[in-house]
C-alpha atoms as a PDB file:
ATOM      1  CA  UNK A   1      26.342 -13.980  20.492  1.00  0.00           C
ATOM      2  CA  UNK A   2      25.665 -14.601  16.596  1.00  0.00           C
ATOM      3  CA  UNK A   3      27.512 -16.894  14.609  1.00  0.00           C
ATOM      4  CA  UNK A   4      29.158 -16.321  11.840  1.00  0.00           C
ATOM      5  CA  UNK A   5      26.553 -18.118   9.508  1.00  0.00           C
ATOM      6  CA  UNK A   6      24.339 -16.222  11.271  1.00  0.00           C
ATOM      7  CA  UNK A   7      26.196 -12.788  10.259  1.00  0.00           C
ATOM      8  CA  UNK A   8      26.144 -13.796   6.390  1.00  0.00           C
ATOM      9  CA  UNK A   9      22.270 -14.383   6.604  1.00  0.00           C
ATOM     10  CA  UNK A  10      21.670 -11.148   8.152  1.00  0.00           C
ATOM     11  CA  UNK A  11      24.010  -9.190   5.598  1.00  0.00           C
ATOM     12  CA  UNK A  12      21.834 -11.146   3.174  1.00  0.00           C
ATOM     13  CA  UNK A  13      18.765 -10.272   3.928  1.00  0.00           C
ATOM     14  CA  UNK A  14      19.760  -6.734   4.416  1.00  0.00           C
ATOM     15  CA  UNK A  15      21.381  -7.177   0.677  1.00  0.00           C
ATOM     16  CA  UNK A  16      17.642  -8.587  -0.610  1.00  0.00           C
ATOM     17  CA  UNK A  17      15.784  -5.916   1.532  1.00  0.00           C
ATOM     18  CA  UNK A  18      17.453  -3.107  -0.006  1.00  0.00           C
ATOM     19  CA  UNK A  19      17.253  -3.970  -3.568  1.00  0.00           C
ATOM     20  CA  UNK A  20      13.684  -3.747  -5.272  1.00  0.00           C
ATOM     21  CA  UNK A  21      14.579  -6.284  -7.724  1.00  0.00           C
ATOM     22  CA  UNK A  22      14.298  -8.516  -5.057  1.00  0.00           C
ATOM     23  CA  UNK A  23      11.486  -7.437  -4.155  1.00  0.00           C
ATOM     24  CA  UNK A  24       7.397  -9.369  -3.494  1.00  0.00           C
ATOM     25  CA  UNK A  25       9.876 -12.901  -4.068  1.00  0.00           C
ATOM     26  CA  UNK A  26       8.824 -15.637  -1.258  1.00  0.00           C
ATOM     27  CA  UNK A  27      11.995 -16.734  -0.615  1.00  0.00           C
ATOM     28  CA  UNK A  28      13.755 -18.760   2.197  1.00  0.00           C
ATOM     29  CA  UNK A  29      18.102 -18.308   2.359  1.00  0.00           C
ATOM     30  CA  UNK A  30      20.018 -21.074   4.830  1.00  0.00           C
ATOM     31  CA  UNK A  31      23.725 -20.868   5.203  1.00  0.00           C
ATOM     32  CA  UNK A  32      25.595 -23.547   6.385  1.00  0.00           C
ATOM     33  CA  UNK A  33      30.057 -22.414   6.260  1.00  0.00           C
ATOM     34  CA  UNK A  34      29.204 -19.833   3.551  1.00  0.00           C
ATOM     35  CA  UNK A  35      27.226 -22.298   1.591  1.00  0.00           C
ATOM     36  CA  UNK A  36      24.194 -20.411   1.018  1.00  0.00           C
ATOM     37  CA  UNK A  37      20.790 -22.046  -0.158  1.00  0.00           C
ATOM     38  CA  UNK A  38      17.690 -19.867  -1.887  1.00  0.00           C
ATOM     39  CA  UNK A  39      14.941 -21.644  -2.075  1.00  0.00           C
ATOM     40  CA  UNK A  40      11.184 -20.301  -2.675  1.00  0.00           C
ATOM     41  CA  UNK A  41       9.831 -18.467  -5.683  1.00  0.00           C
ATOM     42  CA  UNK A  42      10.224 -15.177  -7.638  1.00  0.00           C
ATOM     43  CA  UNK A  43       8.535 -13.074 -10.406  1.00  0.00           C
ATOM     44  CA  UNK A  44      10.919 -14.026 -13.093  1.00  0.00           C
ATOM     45  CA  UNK A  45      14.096 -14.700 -14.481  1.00  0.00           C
ATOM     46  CA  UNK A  46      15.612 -11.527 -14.343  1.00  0.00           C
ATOM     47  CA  UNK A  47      14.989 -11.828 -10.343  1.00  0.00           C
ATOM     48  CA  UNK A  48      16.393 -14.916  -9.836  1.00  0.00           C
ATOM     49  CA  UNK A  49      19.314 -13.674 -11.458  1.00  0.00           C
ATOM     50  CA  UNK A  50      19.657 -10.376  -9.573  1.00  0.00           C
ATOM     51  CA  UNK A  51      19.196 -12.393  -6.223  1.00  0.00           C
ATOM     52  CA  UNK A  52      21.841 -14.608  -7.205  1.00  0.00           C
ATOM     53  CA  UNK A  53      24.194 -11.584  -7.561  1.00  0.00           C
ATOM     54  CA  UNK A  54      23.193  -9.743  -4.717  1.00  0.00           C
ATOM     55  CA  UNK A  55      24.133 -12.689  -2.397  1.00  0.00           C
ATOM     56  CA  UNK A  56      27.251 -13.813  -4.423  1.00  0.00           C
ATOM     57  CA  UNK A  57      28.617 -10.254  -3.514  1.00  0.00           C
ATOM     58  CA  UNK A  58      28.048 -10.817   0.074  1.00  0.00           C
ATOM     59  CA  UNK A  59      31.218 -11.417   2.197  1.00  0.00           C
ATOM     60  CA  UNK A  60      31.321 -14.586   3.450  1.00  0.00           C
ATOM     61  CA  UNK A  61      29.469 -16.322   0.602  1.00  0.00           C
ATOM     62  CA  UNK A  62      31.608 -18.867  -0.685  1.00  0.00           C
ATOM     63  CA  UNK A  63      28.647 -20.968  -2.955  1.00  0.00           C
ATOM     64  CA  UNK A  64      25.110 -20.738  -3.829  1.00  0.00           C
ATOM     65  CA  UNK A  65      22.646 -23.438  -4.221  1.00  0.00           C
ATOM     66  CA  UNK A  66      19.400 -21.319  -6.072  1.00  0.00           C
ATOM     67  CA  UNK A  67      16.651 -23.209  -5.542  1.00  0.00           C
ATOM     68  CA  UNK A  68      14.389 -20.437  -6.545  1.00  0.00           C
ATOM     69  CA  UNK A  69      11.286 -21.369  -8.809  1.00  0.00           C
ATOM     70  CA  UNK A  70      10.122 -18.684 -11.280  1.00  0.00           C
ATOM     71  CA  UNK A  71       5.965 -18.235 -10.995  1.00  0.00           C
ATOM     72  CA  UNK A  72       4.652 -14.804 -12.654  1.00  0.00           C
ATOM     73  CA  UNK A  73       2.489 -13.005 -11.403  1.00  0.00           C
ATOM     74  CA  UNK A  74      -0.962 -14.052 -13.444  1.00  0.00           C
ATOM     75  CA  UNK A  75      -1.553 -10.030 -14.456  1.00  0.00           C
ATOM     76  CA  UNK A  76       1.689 -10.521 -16.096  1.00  0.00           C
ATOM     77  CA  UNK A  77       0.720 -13.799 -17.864  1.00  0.00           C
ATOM     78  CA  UNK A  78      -2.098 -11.842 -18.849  1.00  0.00           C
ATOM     79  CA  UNK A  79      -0.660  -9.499 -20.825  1.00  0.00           C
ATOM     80  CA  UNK A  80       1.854 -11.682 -22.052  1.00  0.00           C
ATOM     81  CA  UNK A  81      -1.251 -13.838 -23.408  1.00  0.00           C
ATOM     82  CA  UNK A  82      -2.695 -11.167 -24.574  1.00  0.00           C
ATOM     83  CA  UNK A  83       0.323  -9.872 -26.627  1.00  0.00           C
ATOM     84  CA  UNK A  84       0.517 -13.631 -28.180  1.00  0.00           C
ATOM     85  CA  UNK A  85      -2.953 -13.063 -29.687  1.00  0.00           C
ATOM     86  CA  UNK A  86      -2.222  -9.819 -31.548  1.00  0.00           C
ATOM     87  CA  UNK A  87       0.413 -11.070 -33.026  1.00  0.00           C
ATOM     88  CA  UNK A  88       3.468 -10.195 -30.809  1.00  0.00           C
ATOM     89  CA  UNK A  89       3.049  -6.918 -30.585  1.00  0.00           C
END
């Protein structure tokens, strides 16, 4: 039989799975009495913050420790460099 910490993971997951936002982030999630832990890395700011919200919505989840690390992807660094050099544009 699962446990209940069990339960929130899976709803979790599902949560992450379904939400593209979340998606291509290495990520780990450990629950421990609704105290959920993300730790790994994502694309960005803006997904750290959406993974955040999609687990804080999740029943069961009573706190988050994010952990999550923010490492672009280097095309994106790229272009970001490259907009730098002309000027910000």
């Amino acid at each position: 039989m699962i446990d209940i910490d069990s339960r929130i993971i899976v709803r979790i997951i599902t949560a992450l799975l379904g939400d593209p936002r979340a998606g291509a982030s290495l990520m780990e999630v450990s629950n421990d009495h609704g105290a959920v832990t993300l730790s790994g890395t994502v694309l960005s700011e803006e997904a750290r913050r959406a993974i955040e919200g999609i687990v804080r919505r999740q029943a069961g989840v009573v706190t988050i420790i994010n952990n999550l690390s923010v490492r672009p992807q280097p095309a994106r660094i790229n272009r970001e460099l490259h907009t730098l050099r002309r000027g910000g544009r």
